[in-house]
Protein backbone atom coordinates (compact mmCIF):
# COMPACT_ATOMS: atom_id res chain seq x y z
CA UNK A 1 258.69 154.87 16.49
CA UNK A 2 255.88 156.99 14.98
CA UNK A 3 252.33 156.09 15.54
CA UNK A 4 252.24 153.79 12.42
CA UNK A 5 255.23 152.08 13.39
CA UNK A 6 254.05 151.67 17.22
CA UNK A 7 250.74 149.97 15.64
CA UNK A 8 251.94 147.99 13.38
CA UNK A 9 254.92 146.61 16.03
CA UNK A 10 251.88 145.94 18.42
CA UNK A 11 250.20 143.94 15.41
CA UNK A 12 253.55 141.92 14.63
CA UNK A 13 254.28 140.86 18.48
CA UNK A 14 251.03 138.46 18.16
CA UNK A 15 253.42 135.73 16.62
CA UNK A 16 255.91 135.96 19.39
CA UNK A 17 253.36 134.78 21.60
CA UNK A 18 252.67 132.24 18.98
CA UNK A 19 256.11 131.18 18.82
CA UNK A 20 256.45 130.83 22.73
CA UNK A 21 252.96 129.04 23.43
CA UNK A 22 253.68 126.00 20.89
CA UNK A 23 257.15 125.64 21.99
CA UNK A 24 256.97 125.37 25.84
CA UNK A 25 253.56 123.16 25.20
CA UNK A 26 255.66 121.01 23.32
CA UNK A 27 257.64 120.28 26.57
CA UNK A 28 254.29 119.05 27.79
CA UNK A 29 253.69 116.64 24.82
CA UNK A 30 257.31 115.37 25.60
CA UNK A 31 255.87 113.14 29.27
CA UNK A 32 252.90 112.78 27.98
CA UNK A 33 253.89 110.89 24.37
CA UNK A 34 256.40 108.79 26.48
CA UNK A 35 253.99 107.50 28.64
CA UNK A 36 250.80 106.95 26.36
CA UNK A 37 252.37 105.27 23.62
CA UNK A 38 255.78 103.76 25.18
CA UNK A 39 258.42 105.67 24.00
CA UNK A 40 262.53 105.49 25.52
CA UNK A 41 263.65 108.94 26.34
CA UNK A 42 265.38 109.48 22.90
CA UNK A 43 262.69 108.20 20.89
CA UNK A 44 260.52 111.10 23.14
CA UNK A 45 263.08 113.68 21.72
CA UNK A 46 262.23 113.09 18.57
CA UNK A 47 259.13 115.93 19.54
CA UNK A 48 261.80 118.86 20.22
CA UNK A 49 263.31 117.05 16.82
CA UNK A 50 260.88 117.44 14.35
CA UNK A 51 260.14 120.89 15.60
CA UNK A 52 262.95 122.95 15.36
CA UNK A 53 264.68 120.29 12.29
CA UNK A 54 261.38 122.41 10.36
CA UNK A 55 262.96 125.27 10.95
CA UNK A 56 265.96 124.38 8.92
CA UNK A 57 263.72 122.46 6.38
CA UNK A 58 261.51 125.87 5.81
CA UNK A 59 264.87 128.29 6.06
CA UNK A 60 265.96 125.84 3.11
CA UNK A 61 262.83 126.30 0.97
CA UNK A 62 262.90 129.74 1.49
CA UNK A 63 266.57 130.42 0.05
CA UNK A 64 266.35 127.69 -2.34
CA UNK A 65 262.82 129.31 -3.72
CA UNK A 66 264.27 133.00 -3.83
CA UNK A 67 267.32 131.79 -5.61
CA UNK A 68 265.61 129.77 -8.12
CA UNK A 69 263.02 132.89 -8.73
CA UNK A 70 265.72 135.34 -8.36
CA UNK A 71 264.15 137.40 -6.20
CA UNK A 72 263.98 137.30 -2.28
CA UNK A 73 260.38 135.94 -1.57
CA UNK A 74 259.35 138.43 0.85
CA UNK A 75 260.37 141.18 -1.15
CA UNK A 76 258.17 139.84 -3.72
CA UNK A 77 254.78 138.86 -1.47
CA UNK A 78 255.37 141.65 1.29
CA UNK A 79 255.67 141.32 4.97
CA UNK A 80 251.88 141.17 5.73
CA UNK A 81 251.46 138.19 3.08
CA UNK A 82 254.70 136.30 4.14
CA UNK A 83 253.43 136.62 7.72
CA UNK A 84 250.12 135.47 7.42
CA UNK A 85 251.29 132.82 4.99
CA UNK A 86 253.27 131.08 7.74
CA UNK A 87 250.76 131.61 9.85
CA UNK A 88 248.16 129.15 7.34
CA UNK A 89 251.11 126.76 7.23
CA UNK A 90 251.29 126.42 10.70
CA UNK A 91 247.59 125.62 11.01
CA UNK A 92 247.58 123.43 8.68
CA UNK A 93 250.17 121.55 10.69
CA UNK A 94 247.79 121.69 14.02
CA UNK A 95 244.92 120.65 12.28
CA UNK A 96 246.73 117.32 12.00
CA UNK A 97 246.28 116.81 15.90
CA UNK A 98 242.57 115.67 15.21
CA UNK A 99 243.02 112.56 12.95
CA UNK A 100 246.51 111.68 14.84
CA UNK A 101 244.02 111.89 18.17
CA UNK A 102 241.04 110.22 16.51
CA UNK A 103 243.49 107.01 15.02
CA UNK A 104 245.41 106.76 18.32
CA UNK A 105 241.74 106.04 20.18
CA UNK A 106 240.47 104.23 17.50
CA UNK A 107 243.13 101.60 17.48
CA UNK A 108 242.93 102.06 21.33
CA UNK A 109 239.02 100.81 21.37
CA UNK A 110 239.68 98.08 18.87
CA UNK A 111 243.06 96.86 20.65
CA UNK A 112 241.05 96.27 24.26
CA UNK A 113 237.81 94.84 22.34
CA UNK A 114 239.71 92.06 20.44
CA UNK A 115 241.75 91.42 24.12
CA UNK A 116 238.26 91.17 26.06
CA UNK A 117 237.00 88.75 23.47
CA UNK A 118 240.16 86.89 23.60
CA UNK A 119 240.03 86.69 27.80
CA UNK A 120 236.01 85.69 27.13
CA UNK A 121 236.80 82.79 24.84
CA UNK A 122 239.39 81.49 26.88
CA UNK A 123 237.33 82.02 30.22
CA UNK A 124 239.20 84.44 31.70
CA UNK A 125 237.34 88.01 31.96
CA UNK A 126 240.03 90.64 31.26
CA UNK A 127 240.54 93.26 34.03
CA UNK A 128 242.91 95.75 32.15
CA UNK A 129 245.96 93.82 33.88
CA UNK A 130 247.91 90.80 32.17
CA UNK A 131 249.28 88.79 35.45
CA UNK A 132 248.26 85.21 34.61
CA UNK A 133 250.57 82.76 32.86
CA UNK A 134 249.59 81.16 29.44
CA UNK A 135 250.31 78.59 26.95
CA UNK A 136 252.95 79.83 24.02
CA UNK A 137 249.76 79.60 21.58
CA UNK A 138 247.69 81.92 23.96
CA UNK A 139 250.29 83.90 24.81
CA UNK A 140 251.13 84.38 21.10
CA UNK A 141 247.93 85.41 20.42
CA UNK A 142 248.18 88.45 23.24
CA UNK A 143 251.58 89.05 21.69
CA UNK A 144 250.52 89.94 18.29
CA UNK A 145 247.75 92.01 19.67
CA UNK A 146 250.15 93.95 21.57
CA UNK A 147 252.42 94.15 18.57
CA UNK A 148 249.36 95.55 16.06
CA UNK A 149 248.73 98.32 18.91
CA UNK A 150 252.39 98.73 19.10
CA UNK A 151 252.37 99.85 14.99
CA UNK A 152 249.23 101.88 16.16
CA UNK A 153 251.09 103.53 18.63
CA UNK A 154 254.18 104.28 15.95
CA UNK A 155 251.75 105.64 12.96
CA UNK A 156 249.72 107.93 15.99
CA UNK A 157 253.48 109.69 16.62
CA UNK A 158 254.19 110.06 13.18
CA UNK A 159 251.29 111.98 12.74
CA UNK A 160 251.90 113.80 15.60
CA UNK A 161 255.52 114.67 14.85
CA UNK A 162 254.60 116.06 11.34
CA UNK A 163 251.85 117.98 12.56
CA UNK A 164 254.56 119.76 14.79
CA UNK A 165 257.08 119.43 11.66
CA UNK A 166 254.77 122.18 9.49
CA UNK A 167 254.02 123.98 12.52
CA UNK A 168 257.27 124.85 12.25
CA UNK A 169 257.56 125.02 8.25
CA UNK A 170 255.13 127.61 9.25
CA UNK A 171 257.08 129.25 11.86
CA UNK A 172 260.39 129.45 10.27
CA UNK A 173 259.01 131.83 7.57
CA UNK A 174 257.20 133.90 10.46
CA UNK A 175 260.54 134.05 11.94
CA UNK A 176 262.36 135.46 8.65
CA UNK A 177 259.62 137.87 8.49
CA UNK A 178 259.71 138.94 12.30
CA UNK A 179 263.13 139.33 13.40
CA UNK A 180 264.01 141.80 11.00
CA UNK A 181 261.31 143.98 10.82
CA UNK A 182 261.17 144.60 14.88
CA UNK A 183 264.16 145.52 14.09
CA UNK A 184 263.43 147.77 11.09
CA UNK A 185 260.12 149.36 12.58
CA UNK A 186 261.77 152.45 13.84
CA UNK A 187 265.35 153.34 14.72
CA UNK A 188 267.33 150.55 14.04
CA UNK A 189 269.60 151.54 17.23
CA UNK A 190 266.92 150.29 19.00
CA UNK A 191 266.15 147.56 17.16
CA UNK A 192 267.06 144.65 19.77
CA UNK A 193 265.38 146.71 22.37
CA UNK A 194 262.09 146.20 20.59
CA UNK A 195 263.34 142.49 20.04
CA UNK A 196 262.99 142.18 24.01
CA UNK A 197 259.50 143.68 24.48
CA UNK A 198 258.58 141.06 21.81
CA UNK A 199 260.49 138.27 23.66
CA UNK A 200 258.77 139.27 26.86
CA UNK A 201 255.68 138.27 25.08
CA UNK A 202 256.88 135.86 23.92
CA UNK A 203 257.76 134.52 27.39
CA UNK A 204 254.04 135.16 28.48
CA UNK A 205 253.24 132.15 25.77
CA UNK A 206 255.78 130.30 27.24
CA UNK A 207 254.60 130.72 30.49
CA UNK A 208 251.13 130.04 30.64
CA UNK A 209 251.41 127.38 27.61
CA UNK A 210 252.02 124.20 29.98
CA UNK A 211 249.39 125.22 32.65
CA UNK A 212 246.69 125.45 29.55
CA UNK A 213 247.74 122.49 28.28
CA UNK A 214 248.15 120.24 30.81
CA UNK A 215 244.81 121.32 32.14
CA UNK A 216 243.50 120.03 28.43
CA UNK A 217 244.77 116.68 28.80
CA UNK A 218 245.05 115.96 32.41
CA UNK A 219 241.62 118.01 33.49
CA UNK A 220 241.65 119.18 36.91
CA UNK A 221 244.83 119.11 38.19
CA UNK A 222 245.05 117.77 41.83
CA UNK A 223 248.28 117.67 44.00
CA UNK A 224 249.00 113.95 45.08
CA UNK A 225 246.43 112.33 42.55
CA UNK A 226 247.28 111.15 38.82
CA UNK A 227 244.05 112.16 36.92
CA UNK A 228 243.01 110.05 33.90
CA UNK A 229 245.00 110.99 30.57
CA UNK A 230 242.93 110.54 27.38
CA UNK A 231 245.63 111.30 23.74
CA UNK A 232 242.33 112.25 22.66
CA UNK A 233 242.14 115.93 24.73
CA UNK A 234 245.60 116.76 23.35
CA UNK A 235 244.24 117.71 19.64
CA UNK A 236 241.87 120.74 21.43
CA UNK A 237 244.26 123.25 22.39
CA UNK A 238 246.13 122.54 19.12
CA UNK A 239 242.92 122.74 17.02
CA UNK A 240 241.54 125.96 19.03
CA UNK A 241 245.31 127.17 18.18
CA UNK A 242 244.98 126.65 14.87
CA UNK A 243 242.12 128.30 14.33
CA UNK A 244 244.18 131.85 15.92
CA UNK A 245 246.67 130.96 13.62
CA UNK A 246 243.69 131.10 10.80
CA UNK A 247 241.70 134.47 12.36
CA UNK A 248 245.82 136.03 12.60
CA UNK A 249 246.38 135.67 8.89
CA UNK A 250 243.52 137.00 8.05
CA UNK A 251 244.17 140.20 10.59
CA UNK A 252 247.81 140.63 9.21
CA UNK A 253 246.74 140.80 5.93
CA UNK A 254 244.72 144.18 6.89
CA UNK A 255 247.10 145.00 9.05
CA UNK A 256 249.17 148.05 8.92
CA UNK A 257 252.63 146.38 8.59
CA UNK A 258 254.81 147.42 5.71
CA UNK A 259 255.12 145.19 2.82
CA UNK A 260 259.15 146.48 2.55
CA UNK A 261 261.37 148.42 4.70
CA UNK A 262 260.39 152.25 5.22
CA UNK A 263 263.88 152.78 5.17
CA UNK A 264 266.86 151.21 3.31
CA UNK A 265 269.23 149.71 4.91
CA UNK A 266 272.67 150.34 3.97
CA UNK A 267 274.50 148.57 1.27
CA UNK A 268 277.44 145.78 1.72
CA UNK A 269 280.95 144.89 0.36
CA UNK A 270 280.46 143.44 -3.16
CA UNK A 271 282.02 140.14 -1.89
CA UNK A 272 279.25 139.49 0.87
CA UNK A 273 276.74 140.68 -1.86
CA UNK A 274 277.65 137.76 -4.11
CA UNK A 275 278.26 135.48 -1.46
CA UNK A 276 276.43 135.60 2.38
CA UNK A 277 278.36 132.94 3.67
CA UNK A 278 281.40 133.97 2.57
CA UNK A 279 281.35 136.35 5.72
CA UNK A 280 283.17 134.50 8.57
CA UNK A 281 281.26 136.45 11.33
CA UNK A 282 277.99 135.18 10.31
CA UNK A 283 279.54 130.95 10.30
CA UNK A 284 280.38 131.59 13.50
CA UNK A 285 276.79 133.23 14.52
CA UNK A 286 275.27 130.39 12.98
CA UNK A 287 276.98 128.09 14.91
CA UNK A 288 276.41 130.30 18.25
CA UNK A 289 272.43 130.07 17.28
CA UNK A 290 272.43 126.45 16.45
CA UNK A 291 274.06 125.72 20.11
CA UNK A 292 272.03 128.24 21.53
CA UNK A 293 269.13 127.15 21.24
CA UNK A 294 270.21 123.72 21.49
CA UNK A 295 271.13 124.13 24.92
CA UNK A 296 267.98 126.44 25.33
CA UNK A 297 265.64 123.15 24.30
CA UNK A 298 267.37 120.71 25.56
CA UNK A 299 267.47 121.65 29.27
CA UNK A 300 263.70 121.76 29.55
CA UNK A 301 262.67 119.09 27.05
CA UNK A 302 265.13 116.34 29.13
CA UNK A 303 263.35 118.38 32.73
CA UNK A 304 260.67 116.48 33.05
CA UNK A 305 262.50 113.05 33.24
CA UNK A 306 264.74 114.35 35.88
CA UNK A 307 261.53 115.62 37.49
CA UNK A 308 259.80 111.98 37.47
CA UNK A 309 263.15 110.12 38.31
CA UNK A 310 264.78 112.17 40.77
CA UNK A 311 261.91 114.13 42.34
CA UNK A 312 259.19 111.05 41.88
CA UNK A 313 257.08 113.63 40.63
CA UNK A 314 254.14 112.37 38.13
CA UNK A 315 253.60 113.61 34.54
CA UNK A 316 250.39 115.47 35.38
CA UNK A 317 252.46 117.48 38.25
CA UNK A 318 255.60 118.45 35.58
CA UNK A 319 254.36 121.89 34.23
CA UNK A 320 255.57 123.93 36.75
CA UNK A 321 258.59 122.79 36.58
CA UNK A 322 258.37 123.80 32.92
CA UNK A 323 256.50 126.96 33.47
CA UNK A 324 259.43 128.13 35.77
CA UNK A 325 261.64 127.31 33.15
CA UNK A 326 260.32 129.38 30.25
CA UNK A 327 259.30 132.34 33.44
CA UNK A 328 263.07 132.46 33.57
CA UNK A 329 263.26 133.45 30.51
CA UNK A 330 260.42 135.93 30.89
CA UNK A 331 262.12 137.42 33.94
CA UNK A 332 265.25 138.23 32.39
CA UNK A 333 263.66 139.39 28.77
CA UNK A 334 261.29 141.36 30.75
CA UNK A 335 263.96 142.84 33.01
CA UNK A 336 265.64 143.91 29.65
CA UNK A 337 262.83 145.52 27.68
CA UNK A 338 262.21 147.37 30.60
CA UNK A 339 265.00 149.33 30.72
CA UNK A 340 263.58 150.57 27.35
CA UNK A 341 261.04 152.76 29.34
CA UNK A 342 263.80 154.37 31.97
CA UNK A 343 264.34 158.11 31.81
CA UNK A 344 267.44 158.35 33.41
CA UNK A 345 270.52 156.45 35.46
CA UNK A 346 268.04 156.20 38.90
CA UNK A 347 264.72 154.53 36.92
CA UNK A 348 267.11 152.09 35.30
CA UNK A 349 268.19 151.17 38.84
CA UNK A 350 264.59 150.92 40.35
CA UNK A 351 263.71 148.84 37.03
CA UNK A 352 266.45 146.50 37.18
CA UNK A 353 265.04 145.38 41.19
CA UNK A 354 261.36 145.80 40.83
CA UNK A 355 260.66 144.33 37.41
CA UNK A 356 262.09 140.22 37.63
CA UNK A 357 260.71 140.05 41.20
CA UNK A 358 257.67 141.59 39.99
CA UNK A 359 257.58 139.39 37.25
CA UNK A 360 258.12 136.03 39.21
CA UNK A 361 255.66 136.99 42.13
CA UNK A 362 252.98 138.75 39.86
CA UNK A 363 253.32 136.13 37.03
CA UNK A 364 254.13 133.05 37.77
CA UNK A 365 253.15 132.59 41.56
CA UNK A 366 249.74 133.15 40.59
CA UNK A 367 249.24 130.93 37.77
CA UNK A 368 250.50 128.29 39.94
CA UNK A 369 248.60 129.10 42.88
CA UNK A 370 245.41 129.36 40.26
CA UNK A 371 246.41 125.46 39.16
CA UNK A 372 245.90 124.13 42.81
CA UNK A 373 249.73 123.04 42.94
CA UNK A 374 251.80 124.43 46.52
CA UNK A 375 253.58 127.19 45.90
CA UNK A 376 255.91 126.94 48.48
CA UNK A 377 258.88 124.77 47.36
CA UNK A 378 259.16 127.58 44.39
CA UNK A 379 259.87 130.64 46.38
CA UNK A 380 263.32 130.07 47.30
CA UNK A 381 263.98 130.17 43.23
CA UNK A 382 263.78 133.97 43.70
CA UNK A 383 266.91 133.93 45.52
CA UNK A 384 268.40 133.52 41.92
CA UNK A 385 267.20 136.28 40.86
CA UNK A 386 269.68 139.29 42.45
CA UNK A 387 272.32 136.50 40.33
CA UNK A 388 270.61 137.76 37.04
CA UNK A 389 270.67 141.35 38.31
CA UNK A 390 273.99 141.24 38.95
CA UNK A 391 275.10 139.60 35.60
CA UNK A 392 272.64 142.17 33.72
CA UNK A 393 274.33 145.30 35.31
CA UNK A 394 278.16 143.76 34.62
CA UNK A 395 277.47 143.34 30.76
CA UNK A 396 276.68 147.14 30.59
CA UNK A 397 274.75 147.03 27.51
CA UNK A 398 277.32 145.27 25.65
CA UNK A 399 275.47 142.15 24.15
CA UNK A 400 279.59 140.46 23.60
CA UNK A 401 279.89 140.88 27.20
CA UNK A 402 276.62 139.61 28.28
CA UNK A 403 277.01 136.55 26.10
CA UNK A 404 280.11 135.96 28.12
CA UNK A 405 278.55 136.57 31.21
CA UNK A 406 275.91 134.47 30.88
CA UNK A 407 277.02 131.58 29.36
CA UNK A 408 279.38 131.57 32.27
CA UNK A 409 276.51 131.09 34.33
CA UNK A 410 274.74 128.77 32.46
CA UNK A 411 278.39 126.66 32.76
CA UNK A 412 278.24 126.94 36.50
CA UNK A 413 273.90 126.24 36.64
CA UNK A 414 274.44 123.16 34.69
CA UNK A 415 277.39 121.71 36.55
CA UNK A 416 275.65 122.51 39.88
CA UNK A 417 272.60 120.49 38.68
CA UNK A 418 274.81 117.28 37.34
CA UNK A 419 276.36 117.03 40.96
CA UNK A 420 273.77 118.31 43.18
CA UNK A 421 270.93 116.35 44.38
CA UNK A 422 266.68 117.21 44.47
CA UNK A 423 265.60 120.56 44.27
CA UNK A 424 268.89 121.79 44.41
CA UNK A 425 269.70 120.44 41.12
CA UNK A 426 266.36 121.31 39.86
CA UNK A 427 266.99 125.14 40.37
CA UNK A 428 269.85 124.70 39.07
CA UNK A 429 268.74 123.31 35.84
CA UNK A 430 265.94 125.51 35.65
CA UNK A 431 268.05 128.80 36.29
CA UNK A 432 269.74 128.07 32.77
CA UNK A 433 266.29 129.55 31.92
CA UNK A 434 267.47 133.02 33.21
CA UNK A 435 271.01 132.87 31.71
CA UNK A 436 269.57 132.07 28.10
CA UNK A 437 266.86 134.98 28.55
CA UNK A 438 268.79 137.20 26.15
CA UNK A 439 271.54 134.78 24.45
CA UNK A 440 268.98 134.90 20.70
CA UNK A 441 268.95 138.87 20.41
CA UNK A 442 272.84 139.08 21.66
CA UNK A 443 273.76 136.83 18.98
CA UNK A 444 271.08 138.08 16.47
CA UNK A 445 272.71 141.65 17.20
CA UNK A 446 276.22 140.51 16.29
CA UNK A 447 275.74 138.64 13.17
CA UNK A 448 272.97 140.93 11.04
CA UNK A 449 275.34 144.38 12.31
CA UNK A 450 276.46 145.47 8.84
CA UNK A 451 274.63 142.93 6.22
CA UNK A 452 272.65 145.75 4.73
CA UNK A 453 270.67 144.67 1.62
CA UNK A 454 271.84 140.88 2.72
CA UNK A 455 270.17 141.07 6.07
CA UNK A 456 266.85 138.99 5.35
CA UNK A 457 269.23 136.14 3.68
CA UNK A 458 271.37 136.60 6.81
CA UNK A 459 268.57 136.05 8.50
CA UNK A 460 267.41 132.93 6.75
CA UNK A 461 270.42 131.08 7.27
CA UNK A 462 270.08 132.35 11.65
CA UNK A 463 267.15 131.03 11.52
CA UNK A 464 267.61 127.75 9.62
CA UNK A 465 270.16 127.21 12.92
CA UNK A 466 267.41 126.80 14.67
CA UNK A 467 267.42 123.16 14.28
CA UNK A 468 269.85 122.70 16.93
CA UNK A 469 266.91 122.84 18.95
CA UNK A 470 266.16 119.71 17.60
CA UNK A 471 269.44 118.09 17.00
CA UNK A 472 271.31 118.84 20.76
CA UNK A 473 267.64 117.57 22.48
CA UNK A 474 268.09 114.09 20.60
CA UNK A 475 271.78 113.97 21.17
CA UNK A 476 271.17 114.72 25.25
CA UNK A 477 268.50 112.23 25.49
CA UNK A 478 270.27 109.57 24.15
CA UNK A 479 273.15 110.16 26.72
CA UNK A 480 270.67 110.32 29.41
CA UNK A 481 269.66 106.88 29.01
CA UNK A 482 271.06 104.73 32.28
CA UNK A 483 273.68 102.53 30.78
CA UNK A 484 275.88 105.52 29.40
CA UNK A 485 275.80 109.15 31.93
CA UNK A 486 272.43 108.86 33.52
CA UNK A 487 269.43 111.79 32.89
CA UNK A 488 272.15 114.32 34.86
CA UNK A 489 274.50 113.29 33.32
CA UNK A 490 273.19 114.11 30.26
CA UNK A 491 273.61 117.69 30.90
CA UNK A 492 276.99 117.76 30.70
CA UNK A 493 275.91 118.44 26.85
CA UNK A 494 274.71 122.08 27.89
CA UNK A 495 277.87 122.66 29.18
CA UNK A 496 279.76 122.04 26.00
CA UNK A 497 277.29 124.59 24.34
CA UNK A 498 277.58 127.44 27.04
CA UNK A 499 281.85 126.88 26.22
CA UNK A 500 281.27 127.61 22.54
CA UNK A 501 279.25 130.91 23.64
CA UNK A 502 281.87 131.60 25.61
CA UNK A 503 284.25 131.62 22.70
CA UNK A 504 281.82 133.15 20.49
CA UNK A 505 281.42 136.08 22.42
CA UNK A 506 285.09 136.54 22.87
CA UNK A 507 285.85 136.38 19.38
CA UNK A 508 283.32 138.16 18.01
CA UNK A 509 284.16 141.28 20.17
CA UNK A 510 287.64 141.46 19.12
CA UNK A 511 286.11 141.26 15.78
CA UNK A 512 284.50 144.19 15.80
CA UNK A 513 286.68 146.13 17.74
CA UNK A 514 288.56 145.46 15.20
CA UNK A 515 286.53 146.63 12.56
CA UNK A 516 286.11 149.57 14.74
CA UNK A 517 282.05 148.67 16.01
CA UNK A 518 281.90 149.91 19.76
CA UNK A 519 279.78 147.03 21.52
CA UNK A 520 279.11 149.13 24.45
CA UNK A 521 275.29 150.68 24.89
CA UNK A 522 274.22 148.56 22.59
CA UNK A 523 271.16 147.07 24.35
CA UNK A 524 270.50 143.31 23.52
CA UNK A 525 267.08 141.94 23.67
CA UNK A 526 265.34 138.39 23.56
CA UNK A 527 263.65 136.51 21.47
C-alpha cells in the first residue's frame, strides 16, 4: 500500500472495532434481558435474532434500491458517504436505548407503587416478596398487576430489539462498504491479509466490549457478590456509542478513503454479469457464511446459560467467559495478520509462538485481572493454544485447507463440551472461538475470487447471510430448553454447521482446482 492507501486503511478499520464492540456486548444484554424482564432462553435469543436478521433486511434494501435505480448505490454516493451513512443509521438505532430504558423504569416505579398501596389498604406492608396466601379477589388484583408489568416488560424488549435491529440496518451497509475495499486498498493479493489486521481489531472490540459493559450495568464488579442491576444503566454505553458512531461519520466523510476503486477490477463471464446468483460457487459461499456465523453466534450467545446452570456462576460474573470467547478469536486473527509483518521462513516461525500467547497473557489476563475477577481458573485455556498453532501451520496458507482444518476442530471442541462436564466443557465450548478466528475471510476469499465488476453485489448477498447469526442462535436455544436436549445438548447444532464447512471447503477446492486457481499461499484473514 502507498501512503494514501495505508491512511485511509487506518481510517476504515474504526468500524471493525465498531462491528466487534456491539456484537460481543450483545452477549451481555443476552443474561441480563432474561433475568430483568423474564424471558425463556429462546425468547432471550431473539437479541442475537434481531441483530444479525438486520443484516439480511439492510443487504435486501441495498440490492433491491440499486436495482430499482439501476445503479449500484455505492457507486453512486461513494465509499466515504455509504460508510458514514451506516454509521448515522446505526446511531439512530442506539439512541433508542434511552426511551426503551426510561419506559422499562417507568412502568417499574408505577408497578411497585400501585402494589405498596394495594399491601397498605389491605394491611399488609409490602416487603418486595409475595409469600402470604390471599383470597381469589385479592389475589386477582396482584395478578393483573403482575400481568400490566408483564406487557411493560414485552413493549421495553421490543424497543430494545429494534434498537439493535437498525444497529444492524446500519451495519450491514458498513459491511458492503468494508469488506471490499480492505480488500481493494492496495494489492489485491493481499487483500485478506489486510482483512485480518482489521479482524484483529475487530477482536479488540470484542474483547473489551463485555468488561465495559457489564461494568455499566452491574457497577463494581465483585467476585462472590451479585451487585444491584438497574435496565436503566444499560442505555449509557449504547448512547455514549452512538454518539462515536455520530463523531465517525462525520470523520469519514473528510476522510481520505476513495469514493470508487483506484483500480478496476477485472471483468466477468457475461452470464454472471446478468445474473450473480447464477454462479454456483457463490450459493454455496452463502450458505458456508450463513452457517458460519451461525455457529460463530450461537456458541457464545447460548454460553452464558451453560455458565449459570452448569458452573452456578451469576450473570454479573459471565463476561469473562464471553471475553475469552471473542479473545479466541483475537488470538487466532491476530496470529494471522501477523504473519503479514514476517521477513522470511524463521520470523514467521517466531510469530506463529510469540504472538497468540502474547495476545492471551498481554490482552486478556489483564483486563480480567483489572475487573477484580481470579485469574487463575483461565490459565490452563492457554494449553489450547499450541492446538491453533498447529492447525495454522497444517493449512499452509491455503484458506480451503484451513476451513477444513478448522471446522474439524470446531467438530471435535463442540462434541467435547456436550459430553464433558464443568470447566472442561467450558473450554471446550469456548475454544470454538479459536477455530472460527479465520472461517469469515476463508470463505470471503473463495466466493468474491473472480466476480470482477460483480464483486460489491457478491458481496451484498455474503453479507445478507449474515442472518444466520440470528436464525441458528434461535434454533439452538430452543433445543436447549430441558424437556428436549438440555443447554449441552443444544450444541449439537454447531456441530451440524462445522460438517457443512467441512464439505464446503472440500468442494470448493476441487472447484477451483478445477478451474485452474492454486489455493496454496493464499493467506486468509478474519473478519
Amino acid at each position: 500500500m502507498n501512503a494514501s492507501q495505508k491512511k485511509a486503511f487506518s481510517a476504515l478499520i474504526l468500524v471493525f472495532f465498531f462491528w466487534g464492540f456491539v456484537a460481543a456486548g450483545n452477549d451481555i444484554l443476552i443474561p441480563v434481558f432474561k433475568n430483568a424482564l423474564n424471558l425463556s432462553q429462546l425468547q432471550s435469543q431473539m437479541v442475537s435474532f434481531a441483530f444479525y436478521v438486520a443484516y439480511t433486511v439492510g443487504s435486501l434494501l441495498y440490492i433491491f434500491i440499486s436495482k430499482f435505480r439501476k445503479q449500484d448505490i455505492i457507486e453512486s454516493i461513494g465509499y466515504r458517504k455509504g460508510l458514514a451513512l451506516g454509521l448515522v443509521i446505526s446511531a439512530l438505532g442506539t439512541g433508542l436505548f434511552f426511551p426503551a430504558a426510561q419506559y422499562y423504569q417507568s412502568a417499574k416505579e408505577t408497578h411497585d407503587e400501585k402494589l405498596t398501596d394495594y399491601y397498605l389498604r389491605m394491611g399488609m406492608m409490602y416487603q418486595g416478596q409475595l409469600t402470604l396466601d390471599y383470597a381469589d379477589a385479592n389475589e386477582q388484583t396482584r395478578v393483573s398487576l403482575e400481568e400490566e408489568f408483564d406487557h411493560a416488560k414485552g413493549v421495553t424488549f421490543i424497543i430494545f430489539i429494534t434498537g439493535l435491529f437498525i444497529v444492524g440496518i446500519g451495519f450491514s451497509l458498513q459491511q458492503t462498504v468494508a469488506n471490499p475495499l480492505a480488500i481493494i486498498l492496495g494489492n489485491p493479493s493481499e487483500g485478506s491479509q489486510r482483512l485480518s489486521l482489521a479482524g484483529g481489531i475487530n477482536n479488540i472490540g470484542t474483547v473489551i466490549a463485555p468488561l465495559i459493559v457489564s461494568s455499566a450495568i452491574f457497577g463494581k464488579i465483585t467476585l462472590g457478590q451479585r451487585p444491584d442491576m438497574e435496565l436503566s444503566s444499560v442505555q449509557f454505553p449504547y448512547l455514549i456509542l452512538g454518539s462515536l458512531f455520530l463523531v465517525a461519520s462525520i470523520f469519514f466523510l473528510y476522510s481520505s478513503i476513495p469514493d470508487s476503486p483506484e483500480n478496476e477490477q477485472p471483468t466477468v463471464s457475461e452470464s454472471n454479469q446478468k445474473n450473480i446468483l447464477k454462479n454456483p460457487r457463490l450459493i454455496l459461499s452463502m450458505i458456508a457464511i450463513f452457517l458460519y456465523v451461525g455457529v460463530e453466534v450461537s456458541t457464545v450467545s447460548n454460553l452464558p446459560e451453560f455458565v449459570k446452570q452448569k458452573l452456578s456462576i451469576d450473570e454479573s460474573q459471565i463476561f469473562p467467559f464471553v471475553m475469552l470467547f471473542w479473545g479466541s478469536m483475537m488470538i487466532g486473527r491476530l496470529t494471522s495478520a501477523g504473519l503479514v509483518f514476517a521477513k522470511n521462513d524463521i520470523q514467521k516461525k517466531i510469530f506463529r509462538l510469540i504472538i497468540p500467547f502474547s495476545a492471551f497473557f498481554l490482552i486478556y489476563i489483564p483486563a480480567i485481572a483489572i475487573s477484580g475477577v481470579d485469574i487463575f481458573p483461565f490459565l490452563p485455556y492457554s494449553s489450547l493454544i499450541p492446538l491453533l498453532i498447529f492447525a495454522d501451520i497444517a493449512s499452509k496458507g491455503n484458506p480451503a485447507r484451513q476451513l477444513l482444518i478448522y471446522s474439524l476442530l470446531g467438530i471435535v471442541s463442540l462434541i467435547t463440551g456436550i459430553y464433558g462436564s464443568g470447566w472442561i466443557s467450558a473450554y471446550a465450548f469456548i475454544s470454538v472461538g479459536l477455530f472460527c478466528s479465520t472461517l469469515w475471510p476463508c470463505i470471503y476469499t473463495l466466493a468474491i475470487a473472480g466476480l470482477g465488476n460483480k464483486t460489491n453485489e457478491g458481496s451484498g448477498y455474503l453479507i445478507m447471510m449474515i442472518m444466520g447469526g440470528g436464525f441458528i442462535s434461535v434454533l439452538q436455544g430452543a433445543l436447549s430448553s430441558d424437556h428436549i436436549l438440555g443447554i449441552q445438548g443444544g450444541y449439537w447444532v454447531g456441530v451440524a454447521c462445522f460438517a457443512y464447512l467441512a464439505f464446503y471447503a472440500w468442494k470448493v477446492s476441487n472447484s477451483l482446482k478445477a478451474q485452474g486457481i492454486a489455493l496454496d499461499g493464499m493467506s486468509a484473514g478474519g473478519h
